[in-house]
N, C-alpha and C. Protein backbone atom coordinates (compact mmCIF):
# COMPACT_ATOMS: atom_id res chain seq x y z
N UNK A 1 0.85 -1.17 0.00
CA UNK A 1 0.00 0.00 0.00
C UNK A 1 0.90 1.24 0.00
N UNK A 2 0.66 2.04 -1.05
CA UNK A 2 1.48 3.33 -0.97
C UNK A 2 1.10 4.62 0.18
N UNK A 3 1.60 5.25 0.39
CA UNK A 3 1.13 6.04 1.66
C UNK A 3 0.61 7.46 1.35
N UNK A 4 0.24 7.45 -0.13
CA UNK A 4 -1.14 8.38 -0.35
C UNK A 4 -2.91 7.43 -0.44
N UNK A 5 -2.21 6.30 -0.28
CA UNK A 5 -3.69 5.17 -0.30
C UNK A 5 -3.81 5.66 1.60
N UNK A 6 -2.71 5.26 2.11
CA UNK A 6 -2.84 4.70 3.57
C UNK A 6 -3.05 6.05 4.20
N UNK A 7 -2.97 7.40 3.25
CA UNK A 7 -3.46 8.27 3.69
C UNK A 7 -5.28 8.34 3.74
N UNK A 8 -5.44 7.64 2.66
CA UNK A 8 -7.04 8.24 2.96
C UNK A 8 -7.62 6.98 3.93
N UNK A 9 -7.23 5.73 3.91
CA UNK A 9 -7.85 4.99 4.90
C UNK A 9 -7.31 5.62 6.26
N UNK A 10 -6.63 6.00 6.46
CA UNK A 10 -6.35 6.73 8.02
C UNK A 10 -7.68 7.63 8.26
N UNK A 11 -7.45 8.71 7.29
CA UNK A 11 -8.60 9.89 6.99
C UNK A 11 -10.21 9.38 7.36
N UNK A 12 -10.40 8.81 6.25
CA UNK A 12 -11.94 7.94 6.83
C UNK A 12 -11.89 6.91 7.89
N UNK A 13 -10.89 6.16 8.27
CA UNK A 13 -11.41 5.53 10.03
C UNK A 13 -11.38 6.66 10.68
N UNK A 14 -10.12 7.84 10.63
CA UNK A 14 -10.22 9.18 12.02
C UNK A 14 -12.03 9.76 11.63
N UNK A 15 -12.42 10.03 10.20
CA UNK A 15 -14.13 10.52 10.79
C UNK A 15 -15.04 9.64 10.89
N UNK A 16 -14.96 8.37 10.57
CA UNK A 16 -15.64 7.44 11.56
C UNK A 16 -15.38 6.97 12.77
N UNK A 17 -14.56 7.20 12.90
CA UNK A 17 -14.46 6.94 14.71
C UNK A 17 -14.97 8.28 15.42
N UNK A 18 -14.42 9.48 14.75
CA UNK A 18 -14.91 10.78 15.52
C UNK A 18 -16.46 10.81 15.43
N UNK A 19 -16.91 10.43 14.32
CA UNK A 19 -18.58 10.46 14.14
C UNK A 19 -19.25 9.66 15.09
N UNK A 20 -18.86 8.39 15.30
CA UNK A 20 -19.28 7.40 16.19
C UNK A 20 -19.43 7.88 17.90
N UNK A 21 -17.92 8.91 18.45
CA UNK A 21 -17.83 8.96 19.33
C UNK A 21 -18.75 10.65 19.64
N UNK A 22 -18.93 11.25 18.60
CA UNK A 22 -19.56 12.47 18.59
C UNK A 22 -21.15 12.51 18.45
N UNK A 23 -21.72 11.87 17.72
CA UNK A 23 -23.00 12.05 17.31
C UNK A 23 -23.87 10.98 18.40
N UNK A 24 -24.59 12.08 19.28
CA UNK A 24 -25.01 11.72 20.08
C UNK A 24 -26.51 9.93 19.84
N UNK A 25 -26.81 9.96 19.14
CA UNK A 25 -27.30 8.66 18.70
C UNK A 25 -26.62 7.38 18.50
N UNK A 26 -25.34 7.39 18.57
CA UNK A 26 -24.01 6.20 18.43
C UNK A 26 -24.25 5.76 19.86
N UNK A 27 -24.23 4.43 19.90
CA UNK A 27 -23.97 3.63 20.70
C UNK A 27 -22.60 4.07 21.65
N UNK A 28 -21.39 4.67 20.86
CA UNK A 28 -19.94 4.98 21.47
C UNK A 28 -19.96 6.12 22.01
N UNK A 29 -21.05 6.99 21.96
CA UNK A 29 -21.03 8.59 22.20
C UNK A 29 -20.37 8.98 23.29
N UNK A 30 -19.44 9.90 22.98
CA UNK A 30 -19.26 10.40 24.27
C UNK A 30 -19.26 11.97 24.86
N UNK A 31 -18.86 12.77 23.65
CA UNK A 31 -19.21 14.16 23.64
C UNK A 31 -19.46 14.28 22.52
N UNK A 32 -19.92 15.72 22.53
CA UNK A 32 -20.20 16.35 20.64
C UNK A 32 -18.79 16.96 20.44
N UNK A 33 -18.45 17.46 21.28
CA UNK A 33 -17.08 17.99 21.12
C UNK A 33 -15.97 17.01 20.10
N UNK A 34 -16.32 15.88 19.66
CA UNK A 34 -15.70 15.03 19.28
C UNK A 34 -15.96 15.50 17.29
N UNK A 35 -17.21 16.34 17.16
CA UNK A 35 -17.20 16.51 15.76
C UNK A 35 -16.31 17.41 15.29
N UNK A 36 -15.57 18.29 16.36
CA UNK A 36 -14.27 19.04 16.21
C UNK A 36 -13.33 18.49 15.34
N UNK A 37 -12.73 17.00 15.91
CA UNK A 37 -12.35 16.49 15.20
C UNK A 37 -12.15 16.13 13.57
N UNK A 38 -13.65 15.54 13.32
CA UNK A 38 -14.56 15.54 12.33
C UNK A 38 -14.07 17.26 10.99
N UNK A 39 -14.13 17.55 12.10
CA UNK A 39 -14.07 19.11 11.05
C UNK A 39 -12.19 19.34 10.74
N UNK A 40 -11.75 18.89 11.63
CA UNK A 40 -9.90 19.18 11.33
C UNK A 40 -9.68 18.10 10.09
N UNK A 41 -10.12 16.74 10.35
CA UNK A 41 -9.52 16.06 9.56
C UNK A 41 -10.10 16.59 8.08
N UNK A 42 -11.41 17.02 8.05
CA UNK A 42 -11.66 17.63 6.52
C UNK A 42 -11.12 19.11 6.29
N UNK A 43 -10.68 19.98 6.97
CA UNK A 43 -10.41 20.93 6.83
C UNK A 43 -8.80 20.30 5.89
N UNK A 44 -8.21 19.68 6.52
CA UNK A 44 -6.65 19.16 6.42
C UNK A 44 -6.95 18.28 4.90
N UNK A 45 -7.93 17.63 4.82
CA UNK A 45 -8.15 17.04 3.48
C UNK A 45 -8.60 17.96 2.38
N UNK A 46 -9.16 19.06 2.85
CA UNK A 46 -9.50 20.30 1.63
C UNK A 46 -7.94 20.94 1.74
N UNK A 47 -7.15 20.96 2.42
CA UNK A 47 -5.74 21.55 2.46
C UNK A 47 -4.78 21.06 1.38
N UNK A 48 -4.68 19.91 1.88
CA UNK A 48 -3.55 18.60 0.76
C UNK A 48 -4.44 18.61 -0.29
N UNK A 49 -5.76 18.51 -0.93
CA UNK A 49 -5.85 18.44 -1.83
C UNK A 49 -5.79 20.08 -3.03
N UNK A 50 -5.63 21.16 -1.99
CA UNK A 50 -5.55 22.33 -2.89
C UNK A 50 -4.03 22.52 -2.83
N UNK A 51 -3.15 22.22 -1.46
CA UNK A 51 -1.67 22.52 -1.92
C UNK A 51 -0.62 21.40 -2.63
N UNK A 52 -1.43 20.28 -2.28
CA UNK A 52 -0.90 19.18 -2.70
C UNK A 52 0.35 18.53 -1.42
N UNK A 53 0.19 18.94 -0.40
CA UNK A 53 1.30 18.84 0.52
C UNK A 53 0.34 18.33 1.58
N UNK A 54 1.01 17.21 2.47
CA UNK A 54 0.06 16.76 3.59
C UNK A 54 0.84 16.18 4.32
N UNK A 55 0.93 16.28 6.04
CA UNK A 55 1.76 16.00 6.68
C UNK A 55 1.67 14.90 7.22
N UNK A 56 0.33 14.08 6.84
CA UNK A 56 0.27 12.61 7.60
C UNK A 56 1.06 11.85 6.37
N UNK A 57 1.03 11.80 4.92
CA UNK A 57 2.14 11.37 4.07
C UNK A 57 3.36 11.39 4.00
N UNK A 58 4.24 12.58 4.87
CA UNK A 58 5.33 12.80 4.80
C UNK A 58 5.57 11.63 6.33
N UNK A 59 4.60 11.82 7.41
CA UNK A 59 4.41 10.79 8.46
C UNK A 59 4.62 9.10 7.88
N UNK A 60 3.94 8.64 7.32
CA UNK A 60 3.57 7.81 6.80
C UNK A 60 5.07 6.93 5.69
N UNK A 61 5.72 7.98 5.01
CA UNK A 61 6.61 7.26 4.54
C UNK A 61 8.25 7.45 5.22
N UNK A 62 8.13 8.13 6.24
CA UNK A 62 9.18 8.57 7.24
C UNK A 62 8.98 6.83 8.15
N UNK A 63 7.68 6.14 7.97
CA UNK A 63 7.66 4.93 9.07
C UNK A 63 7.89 3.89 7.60
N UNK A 64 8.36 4.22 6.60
CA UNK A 64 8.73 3.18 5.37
C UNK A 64 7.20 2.71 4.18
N UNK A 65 6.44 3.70 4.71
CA UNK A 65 5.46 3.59 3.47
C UNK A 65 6.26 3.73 2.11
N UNK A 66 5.91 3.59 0.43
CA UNK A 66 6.63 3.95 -0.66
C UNK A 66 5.33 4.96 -1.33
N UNK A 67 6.00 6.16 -1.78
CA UNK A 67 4.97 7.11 -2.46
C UNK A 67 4.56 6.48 -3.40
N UNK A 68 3.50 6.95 -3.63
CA UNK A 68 2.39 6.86 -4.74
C UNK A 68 2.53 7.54 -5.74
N UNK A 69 2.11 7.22 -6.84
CA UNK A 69 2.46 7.99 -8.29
C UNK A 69 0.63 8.37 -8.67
């Protein structure tokens, strides 16, 4: 798996887990404060995709991921 793939499966488990633990109807709820979350990780995904630069990828192949083409 290249570590612009293992970037977006990171991305979508972090807002499903934040959704789960935020949205008060989840079985996992624990605050709303948790959709904070929810909102960084898309803010950071509208980021990398307009600068093209993202710091969980540079994370990601610093632990031996191989870039993606």
């Amino acid at each position: 798996m290249t570590s612009w793939q293992m970037t977006r499966v990171v991305a979508g488990a972090f807002v499903l887990l934040s959704l789960a633990l935020g949205v008060q109807g989840s079985p996992l709820y624990v605050s709303g404060y948790w959709l904070w979350f929810t909102a960084f990780v898309g803010v950071n995904l509208l980021q990398s995709g307009l600068t093209r630069w993202c710091l969980m990828e540079r994370i990601l192949r610093a632990f031996g991921l191989r870039e993606g083409t």
